[in-house]
C-alpha atoms as a PDB file:
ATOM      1  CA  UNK A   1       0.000   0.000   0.000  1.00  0.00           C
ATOM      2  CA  UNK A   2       1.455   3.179  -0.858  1.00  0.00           C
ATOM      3  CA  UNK A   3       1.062   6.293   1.603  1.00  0.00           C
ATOM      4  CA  UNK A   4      -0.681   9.276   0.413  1.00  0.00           C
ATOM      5  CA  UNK A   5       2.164  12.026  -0.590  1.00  0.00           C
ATOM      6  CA  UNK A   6       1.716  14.733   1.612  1.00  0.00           C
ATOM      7  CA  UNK A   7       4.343  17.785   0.374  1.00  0.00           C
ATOM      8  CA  UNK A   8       3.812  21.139  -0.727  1.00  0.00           C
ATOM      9  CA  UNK A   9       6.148  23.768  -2.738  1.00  0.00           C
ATOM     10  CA  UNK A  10       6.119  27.545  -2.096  1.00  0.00           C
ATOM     11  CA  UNK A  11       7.232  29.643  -4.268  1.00  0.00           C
ATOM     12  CA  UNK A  12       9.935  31.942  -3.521  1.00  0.00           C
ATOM     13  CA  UNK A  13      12.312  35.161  -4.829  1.00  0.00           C
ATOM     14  CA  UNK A  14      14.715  32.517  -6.580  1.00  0.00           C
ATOM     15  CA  UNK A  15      13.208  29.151  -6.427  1.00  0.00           C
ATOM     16  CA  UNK A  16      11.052  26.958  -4.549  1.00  0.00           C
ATOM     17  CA  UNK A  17      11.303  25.768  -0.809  1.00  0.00           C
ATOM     18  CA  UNK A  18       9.511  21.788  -0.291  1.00  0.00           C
ATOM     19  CA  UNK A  19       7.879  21.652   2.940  1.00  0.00           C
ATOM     20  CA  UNK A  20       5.841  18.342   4.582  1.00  0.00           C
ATOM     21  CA  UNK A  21       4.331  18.186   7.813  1.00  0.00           C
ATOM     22  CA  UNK A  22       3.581  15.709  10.318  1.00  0.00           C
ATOM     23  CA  UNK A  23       1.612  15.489  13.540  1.00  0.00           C
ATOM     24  CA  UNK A  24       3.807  14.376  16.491  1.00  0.00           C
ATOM     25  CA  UNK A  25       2.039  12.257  19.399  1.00  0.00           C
ATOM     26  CA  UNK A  26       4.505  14.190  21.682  1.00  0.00           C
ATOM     27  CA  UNK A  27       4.930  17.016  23.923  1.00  0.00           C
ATOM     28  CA  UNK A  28       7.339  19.725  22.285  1.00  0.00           C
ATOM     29  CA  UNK A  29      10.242  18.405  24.485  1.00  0.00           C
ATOM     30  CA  UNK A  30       9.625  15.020  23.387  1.00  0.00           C
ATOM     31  CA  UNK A  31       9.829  16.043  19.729  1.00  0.00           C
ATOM     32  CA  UNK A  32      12.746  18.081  19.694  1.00  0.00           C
ATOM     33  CA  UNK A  33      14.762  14.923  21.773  1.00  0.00           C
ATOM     34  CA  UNK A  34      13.460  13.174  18.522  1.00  0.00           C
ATOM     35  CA  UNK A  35      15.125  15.276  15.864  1.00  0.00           C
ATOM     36  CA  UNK A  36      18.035  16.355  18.209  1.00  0.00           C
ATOM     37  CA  UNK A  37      19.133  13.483  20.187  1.00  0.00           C
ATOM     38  CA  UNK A  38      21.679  10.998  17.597  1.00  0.00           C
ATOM     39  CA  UNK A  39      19.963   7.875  19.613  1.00  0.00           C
ATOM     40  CA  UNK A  40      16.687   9.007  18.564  1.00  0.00           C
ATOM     41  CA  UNK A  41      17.914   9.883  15.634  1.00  0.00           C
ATOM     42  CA  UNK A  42      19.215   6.766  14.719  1.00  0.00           C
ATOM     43  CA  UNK A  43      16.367   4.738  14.665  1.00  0.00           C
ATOM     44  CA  UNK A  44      13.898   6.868  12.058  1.00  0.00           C
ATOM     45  CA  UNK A  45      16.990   8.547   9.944  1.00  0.00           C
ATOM     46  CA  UNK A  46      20.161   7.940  11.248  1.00  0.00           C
ATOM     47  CA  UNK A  47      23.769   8.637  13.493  1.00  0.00           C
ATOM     48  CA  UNK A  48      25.067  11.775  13.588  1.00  0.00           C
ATOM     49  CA  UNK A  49      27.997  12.822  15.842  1.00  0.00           C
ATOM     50  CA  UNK A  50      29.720  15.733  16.439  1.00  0.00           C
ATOM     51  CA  UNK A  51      29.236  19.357  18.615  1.00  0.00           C
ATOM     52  CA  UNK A  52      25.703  20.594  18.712  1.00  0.00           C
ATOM     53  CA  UNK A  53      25.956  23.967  18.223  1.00  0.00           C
ATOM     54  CA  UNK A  54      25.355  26.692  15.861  1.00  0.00           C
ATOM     55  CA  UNK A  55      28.585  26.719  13.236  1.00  0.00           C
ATOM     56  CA  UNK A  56      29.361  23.726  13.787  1.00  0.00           C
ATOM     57  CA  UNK A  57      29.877  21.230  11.492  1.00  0.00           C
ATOM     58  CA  UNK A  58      28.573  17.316  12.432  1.00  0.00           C
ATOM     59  CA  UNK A  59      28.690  14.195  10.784  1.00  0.00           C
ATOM     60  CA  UNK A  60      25.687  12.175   9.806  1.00  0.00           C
ATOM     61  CA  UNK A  61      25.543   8.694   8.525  1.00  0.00           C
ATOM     62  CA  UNK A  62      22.082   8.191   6.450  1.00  0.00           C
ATOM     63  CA  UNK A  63      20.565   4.647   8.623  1.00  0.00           C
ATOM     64  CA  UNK A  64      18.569   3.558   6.005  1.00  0.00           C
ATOM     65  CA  UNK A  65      20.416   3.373   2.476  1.00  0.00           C
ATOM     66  CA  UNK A  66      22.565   0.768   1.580  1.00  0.00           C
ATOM     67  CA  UNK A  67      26.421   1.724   1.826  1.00  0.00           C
ATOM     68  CA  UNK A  68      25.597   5.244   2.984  1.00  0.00           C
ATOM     69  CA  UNK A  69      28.716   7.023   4.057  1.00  0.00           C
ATOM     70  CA  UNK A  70      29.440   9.527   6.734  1.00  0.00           C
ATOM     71  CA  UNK A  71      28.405  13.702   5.095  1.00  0.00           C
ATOM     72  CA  UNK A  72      29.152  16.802   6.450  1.00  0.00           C
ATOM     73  CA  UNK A  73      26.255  18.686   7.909  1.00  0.00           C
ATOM     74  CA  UNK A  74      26.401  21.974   9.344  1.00  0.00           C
ATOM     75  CA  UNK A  75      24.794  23.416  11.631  1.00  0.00           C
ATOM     76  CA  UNK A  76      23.576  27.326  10.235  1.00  0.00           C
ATOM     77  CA  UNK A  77      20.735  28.065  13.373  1.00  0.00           C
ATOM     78  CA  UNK A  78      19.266  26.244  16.614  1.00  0.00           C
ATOM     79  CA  UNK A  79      16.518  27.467  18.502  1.00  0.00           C
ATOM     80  CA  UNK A  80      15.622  25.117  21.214  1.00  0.00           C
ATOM     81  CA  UNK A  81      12.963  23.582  21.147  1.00  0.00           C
ATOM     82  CA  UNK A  82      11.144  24.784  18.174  1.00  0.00           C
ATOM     83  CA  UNK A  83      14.108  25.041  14.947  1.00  0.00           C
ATOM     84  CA  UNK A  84      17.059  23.497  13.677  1.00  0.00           C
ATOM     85  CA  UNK A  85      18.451  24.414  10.253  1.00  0.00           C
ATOM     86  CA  UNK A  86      21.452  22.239   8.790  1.00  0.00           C
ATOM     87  CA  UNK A  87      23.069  22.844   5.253  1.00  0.00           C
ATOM     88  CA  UNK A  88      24.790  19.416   4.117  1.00  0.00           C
ATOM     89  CA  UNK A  89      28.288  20.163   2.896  1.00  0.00           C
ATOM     90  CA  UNK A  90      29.509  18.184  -0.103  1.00  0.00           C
ATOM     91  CA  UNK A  91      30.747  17.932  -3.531  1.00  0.00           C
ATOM     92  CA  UNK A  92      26.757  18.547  -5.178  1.00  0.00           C
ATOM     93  CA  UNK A  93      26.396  21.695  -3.465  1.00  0.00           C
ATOM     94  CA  UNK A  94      24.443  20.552  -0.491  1.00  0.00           C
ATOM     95  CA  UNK A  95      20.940  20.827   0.659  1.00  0.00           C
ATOM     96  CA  UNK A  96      19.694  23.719   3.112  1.00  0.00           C
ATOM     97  CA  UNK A  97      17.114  21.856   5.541  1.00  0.00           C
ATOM     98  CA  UNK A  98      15.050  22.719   8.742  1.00  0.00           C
ATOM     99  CA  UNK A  99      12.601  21.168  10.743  1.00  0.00           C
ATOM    100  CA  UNK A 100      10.814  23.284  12.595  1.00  0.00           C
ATOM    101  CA  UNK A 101       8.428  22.233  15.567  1.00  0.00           C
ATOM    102  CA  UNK A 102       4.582  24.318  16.964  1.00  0.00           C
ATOM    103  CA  UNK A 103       3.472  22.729  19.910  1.00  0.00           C
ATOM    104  CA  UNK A 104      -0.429  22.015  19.817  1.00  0.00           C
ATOM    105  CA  UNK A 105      -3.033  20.908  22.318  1.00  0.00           C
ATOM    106  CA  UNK A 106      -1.831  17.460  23.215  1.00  0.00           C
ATOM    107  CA  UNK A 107       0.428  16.562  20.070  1.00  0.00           C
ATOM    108  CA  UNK A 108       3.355  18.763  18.050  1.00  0.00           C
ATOM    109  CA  UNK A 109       3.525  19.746  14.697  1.00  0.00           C
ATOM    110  CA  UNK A 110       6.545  19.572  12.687  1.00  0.00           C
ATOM    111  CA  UNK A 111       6.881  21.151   9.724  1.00  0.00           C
ATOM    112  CA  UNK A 112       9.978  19.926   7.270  1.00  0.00           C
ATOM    113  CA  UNK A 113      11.970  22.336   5.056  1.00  0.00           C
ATOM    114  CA  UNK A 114      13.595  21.914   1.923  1.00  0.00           C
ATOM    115  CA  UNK A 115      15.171  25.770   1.080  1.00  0.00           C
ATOM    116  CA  UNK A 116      16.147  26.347  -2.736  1.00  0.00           C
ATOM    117  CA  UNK A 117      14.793  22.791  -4.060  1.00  0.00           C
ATOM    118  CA  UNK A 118      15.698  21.288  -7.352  1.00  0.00           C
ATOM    119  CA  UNK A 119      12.231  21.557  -9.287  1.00  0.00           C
ATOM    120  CA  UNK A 120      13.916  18.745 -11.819  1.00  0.00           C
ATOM    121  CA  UNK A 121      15.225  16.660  -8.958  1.00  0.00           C
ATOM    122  CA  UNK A 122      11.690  16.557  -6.815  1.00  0.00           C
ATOM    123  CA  UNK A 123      10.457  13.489  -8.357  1.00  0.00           C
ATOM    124  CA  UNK A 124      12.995  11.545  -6.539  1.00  0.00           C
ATOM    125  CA  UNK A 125      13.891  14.006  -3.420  1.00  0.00           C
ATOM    126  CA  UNK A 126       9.950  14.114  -2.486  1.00  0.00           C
ATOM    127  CA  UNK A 127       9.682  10.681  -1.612  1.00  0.00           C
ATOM    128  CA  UNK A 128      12.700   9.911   0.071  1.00  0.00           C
ATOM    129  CA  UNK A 129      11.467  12.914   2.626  1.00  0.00           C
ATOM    130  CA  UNK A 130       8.311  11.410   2.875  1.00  0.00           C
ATOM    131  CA  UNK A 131       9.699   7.889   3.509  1.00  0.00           C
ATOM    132  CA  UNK A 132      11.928  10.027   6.184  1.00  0.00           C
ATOM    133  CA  UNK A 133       9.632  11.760   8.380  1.00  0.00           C
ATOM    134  CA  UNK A 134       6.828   8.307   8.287  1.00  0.00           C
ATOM    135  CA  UNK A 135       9.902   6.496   9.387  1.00  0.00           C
ATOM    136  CA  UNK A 136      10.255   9.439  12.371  1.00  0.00           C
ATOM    137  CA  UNK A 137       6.210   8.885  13.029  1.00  0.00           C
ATOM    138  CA  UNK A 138       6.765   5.119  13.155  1.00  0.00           C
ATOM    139  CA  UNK A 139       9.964   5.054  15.509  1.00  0.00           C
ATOM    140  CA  UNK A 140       7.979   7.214  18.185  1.00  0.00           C
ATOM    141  CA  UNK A 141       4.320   5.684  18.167  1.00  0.00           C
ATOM    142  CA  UNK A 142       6.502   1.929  18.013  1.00  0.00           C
ATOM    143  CA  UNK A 143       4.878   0.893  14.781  1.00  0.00           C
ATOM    144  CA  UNK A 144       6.764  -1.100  12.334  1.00  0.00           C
ATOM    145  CA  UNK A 145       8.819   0.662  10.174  1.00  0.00           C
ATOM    146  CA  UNK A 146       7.538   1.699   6.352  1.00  0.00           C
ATOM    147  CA  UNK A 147       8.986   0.463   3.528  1.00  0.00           C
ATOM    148  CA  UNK A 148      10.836   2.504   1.112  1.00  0.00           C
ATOM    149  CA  UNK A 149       9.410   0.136  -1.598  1.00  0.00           C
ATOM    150  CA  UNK A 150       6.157   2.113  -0.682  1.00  0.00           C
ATOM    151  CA  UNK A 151       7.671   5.461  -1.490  1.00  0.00           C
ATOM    152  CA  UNK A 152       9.245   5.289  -4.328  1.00  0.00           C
ATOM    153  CA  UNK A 153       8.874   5.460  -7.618  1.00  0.00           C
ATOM    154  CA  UNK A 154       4.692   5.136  -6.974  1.00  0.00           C
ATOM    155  CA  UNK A 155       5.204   8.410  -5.473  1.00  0.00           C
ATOM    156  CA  UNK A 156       7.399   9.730  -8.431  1.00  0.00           C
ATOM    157  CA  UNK A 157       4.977  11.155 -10.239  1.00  0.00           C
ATOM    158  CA  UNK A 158       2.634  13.318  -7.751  1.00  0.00           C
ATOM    159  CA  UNK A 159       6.256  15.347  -7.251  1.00  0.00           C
ATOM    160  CA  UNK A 160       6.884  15.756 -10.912  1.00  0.00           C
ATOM    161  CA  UNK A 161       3.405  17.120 -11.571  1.00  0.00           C
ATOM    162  CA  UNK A 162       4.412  19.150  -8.346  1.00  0.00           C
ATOM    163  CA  UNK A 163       7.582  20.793  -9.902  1.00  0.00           C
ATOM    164  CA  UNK A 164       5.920  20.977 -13.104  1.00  0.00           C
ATOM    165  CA  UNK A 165       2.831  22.999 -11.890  1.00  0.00           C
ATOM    166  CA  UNK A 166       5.517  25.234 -10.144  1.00  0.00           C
ATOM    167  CA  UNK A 167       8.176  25.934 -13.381  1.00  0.00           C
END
């Protein structure tokens, strides 16, 4: 069964941002321990080590890709408990990421962040994100964990028509 895909483009002065949300089960501590903390981490995206802190530069290992490699990730603004933005650093430029966190009544919201997105590129980047943050929704509530297979390429197509709509 293939989940519905959920993201959204907004336009901006050069280019387009990609942004998905997700309702958290979780008080706004809870949620930030879950994008913050590498043993959280681990289990719905993957390791990262290295100085928290804002300039720094961390290393992340992707959890869920065969023969992922440690990248460069660095840290460009934290604002605990609600916003971390990371810019990966690497030979294809890098991507400029936040997830940002609004706590509601009994649950969180957190909203993902793709800045300066690859119109021509979001038929595959789209579903890996979406595969991402189900994995995140998965590792906290303890349901099994989705399958990739799931994702991609049935989801393919919703984010070309996406970037397509948007050139």
């Amino acid at each position: 069964m293939s989940p519905n895909p959920t993201g959204k483009l907004a336009a901006r002065e050069k280019g387009h941002d990609l942004m998905l949300t997700r309702l958290l089960s979780a008080s706004l501590a809870e949620a930030w321990a879950e994008i913050t903390d590498p043993e959280r981490t681990a289990k719905w995206f993957g390791a990262w080590e290295g100085e928290a802190e804002v300039g720094a530069t961390i290393r992340v290992q992707l959890g869920f890709e065969e023969g992922s490699e440690w990248a460069e990730m660095r840290i460009l603004e934290c604002e605990r408990p609600r916003r971390v933005r990371l810019l990966s650093v690497g030979e294809d430029g890098g991507w400029d990421v936040a997830l940002e966190l609004e706590s509601e009544d009994v649950a969180t919201e957190l909203r993902f962040i793709m800045y300066g997105v690859e119109l021509e590129q979001l038929g595959e980047i789209g579903p890996g994100w979406e595969y991402y943050l189900d994995q995140l929704v998965a590792s906290m509530t303890g349901a099994a964990l989705p399958d990739f297979n799931d994702y991609y390429p049935s989801q393919r197509e919703y984010y070309a028509d996406l970037a397509t709509s948007a050139g």
